[in-house]
N, C-alpha and C. Protein backbone atom coordinates (compact mmCIF):
# COMPACT_ATOMS: atom_id res chain seq x y z
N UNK A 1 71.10 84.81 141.30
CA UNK A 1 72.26 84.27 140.61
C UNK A 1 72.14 84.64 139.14
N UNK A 2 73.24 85.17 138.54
CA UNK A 2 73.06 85.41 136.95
C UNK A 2 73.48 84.58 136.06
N UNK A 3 73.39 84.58 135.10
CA UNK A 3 72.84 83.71 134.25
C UNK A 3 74.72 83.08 134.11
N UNK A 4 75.47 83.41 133.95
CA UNK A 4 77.12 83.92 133.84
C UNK A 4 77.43 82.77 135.07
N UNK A 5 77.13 82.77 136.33
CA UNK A 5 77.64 82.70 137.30
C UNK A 5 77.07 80.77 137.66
N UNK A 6 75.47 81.05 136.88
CA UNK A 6 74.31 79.42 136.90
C UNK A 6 75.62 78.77 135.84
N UNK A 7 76.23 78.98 135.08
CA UNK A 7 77.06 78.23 133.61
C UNK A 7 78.17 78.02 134.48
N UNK A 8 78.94 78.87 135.09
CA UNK A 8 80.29 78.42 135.61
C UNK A 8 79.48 77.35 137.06
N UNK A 9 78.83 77.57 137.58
CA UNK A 9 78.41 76.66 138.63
C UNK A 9 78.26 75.30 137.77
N UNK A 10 77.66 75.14 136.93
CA UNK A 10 77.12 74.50 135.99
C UNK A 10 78.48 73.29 135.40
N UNK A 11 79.13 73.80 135.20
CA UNK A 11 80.76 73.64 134.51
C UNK A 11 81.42 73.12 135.41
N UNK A 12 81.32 73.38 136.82
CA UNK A 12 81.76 72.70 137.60
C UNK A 12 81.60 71.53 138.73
N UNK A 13 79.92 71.68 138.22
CA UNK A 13 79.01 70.56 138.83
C UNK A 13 79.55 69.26 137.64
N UNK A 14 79.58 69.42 136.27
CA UNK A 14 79.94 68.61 135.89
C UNK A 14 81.66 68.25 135.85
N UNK A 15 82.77 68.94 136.23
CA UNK A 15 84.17 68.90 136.37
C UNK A 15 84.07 67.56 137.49
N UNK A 16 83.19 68.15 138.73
CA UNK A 16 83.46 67.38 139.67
C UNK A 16 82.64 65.79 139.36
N UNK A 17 81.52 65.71 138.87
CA UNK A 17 81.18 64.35 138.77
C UNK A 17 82.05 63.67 137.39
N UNK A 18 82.80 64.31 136.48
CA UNK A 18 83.80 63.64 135.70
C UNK A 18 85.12 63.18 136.58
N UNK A 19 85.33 64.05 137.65
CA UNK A 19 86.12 63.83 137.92
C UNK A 19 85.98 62.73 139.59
N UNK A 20 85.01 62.29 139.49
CA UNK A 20 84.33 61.40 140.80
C UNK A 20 84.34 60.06 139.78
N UNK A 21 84.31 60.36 138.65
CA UNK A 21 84.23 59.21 138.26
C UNK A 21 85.52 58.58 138.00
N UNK A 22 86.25 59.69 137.69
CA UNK A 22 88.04 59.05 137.23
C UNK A 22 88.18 58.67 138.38
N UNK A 23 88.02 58.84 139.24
CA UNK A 23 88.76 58.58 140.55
C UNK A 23 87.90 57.09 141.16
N UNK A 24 86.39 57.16 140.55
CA UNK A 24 86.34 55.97 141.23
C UNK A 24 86.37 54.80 140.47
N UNK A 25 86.69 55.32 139.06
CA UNK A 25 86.70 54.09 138.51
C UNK A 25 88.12 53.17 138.13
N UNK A 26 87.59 51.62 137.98
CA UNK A 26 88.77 50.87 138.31
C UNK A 26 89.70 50.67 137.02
N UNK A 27 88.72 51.17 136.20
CA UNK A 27 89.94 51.09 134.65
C UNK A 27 90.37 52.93 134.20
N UNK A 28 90.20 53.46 135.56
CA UNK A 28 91.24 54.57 135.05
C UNK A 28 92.69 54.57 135.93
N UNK A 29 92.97 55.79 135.32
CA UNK A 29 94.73 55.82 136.00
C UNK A 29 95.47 56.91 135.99
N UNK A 30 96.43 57.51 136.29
CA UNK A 30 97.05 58.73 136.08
C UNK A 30 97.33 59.21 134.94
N UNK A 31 97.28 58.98 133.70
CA UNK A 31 97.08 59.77 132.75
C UNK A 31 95.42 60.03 132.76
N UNK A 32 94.62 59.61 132.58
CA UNK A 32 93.20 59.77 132.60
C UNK A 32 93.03 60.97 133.70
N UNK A 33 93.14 60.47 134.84
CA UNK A 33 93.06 62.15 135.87
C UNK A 33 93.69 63.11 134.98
N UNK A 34 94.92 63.23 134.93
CA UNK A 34 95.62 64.39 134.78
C UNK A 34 95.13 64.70 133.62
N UNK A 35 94.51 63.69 132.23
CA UNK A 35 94.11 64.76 131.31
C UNK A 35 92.67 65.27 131.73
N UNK A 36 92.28 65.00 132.67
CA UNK A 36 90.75 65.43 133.52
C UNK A 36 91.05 66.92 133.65
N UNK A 37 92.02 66.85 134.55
CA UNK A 37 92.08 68.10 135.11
C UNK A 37 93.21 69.07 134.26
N UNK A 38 93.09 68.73 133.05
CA UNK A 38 94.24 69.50 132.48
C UNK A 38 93.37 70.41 131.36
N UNK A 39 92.61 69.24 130.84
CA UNK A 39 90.94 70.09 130.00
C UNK A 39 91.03 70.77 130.85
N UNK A 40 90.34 71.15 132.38
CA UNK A 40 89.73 72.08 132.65
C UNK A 40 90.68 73.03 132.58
N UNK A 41 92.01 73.06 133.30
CA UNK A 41 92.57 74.10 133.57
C UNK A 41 92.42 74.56 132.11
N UNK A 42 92.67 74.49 130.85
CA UNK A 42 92.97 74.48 129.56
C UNK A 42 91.78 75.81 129.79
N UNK A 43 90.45 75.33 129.71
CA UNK A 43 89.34 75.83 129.67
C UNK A 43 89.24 76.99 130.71
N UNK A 44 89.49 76.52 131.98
CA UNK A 44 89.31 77.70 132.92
C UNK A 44 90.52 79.04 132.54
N UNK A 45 91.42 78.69 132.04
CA UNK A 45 92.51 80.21 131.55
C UNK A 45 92.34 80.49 130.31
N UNK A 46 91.59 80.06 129.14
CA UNK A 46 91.17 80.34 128.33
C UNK A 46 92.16 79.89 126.98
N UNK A 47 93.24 79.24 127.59
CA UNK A 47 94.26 78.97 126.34
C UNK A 47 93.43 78.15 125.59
N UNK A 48 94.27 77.72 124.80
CA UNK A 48 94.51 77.35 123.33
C UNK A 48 95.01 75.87 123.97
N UNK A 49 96.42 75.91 124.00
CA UNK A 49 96.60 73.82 124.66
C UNK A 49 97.21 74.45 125.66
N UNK A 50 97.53 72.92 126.02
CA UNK A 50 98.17 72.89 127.62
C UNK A 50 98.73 71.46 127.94
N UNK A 51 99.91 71.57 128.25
CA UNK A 51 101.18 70.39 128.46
C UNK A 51 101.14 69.82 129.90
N UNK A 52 101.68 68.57 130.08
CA UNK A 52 101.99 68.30 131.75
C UNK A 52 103.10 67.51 131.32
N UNK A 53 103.98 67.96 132.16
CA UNK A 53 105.95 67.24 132.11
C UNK A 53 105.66 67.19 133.50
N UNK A 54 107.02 66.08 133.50
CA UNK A 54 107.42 65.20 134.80
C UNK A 54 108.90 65.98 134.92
N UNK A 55 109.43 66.22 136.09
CA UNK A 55 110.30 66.26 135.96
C UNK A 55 111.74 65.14 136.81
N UNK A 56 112.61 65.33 136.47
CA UNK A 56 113.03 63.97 136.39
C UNK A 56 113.78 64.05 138.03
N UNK A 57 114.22 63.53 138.71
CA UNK A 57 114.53 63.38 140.13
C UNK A 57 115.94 64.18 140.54
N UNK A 58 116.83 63.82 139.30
CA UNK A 58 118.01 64.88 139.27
C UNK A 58 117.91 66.16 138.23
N UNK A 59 116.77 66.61 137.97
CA UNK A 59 116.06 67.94 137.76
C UNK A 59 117.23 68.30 135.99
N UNK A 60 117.58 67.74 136.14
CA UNK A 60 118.52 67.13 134.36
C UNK A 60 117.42 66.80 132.70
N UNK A 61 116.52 66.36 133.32
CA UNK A 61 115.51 65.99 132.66
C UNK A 61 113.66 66.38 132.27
N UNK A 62 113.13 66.62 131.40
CA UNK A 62 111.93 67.23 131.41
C UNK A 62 111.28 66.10 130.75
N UNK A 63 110.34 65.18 131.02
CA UNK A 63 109.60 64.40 130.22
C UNK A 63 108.12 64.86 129.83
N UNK A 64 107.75 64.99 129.05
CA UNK A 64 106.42 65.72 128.57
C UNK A 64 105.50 64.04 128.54
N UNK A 65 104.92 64.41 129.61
CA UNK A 65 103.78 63.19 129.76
C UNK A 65 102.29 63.28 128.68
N UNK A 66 101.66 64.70 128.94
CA UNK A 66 100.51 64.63 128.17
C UNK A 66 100.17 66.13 127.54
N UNK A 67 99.65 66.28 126.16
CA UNK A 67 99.00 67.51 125.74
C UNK A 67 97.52 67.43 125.79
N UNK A 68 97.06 68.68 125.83
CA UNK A 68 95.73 68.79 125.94
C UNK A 68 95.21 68.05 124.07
N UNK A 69 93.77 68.18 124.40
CA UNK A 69 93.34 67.42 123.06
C UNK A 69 93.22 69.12 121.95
């Protein structure tokens, strides 16, 4: 295994126990996940930030729920 490949394993050993914990814990909630998994994506494509919108039921509407930090 190279050294490249031990860091991304690495990165994702810890994604998943951050993210074992949002999930099992009782004072988190759906913003907390989603900015869980929004760092990473952020991180895994290499941007700069990264947004999550709702969109609204009659598709009329865009609500911007959370930005990356």
């Amino acid at each position: 295994m190279t050294t490249e490949s031990k860091s991304k394993s690495s990165n994702y050993n810890n994604f998943y126990k951050e993210l074992a914990y949002v999930m099992g814990s009782p004072e988190s909630n759906l913003k907390d996940l989603i900015s869980l998994i929004l760092e990473e994506a952020v991180k895994i494509t290499g941007s700069q930030i990264g947004y999550y919108h709702f969109l609204a039921e009659d598709k009329n509407y865009v609500n911007l729920f959370l930005w990356s930090k």
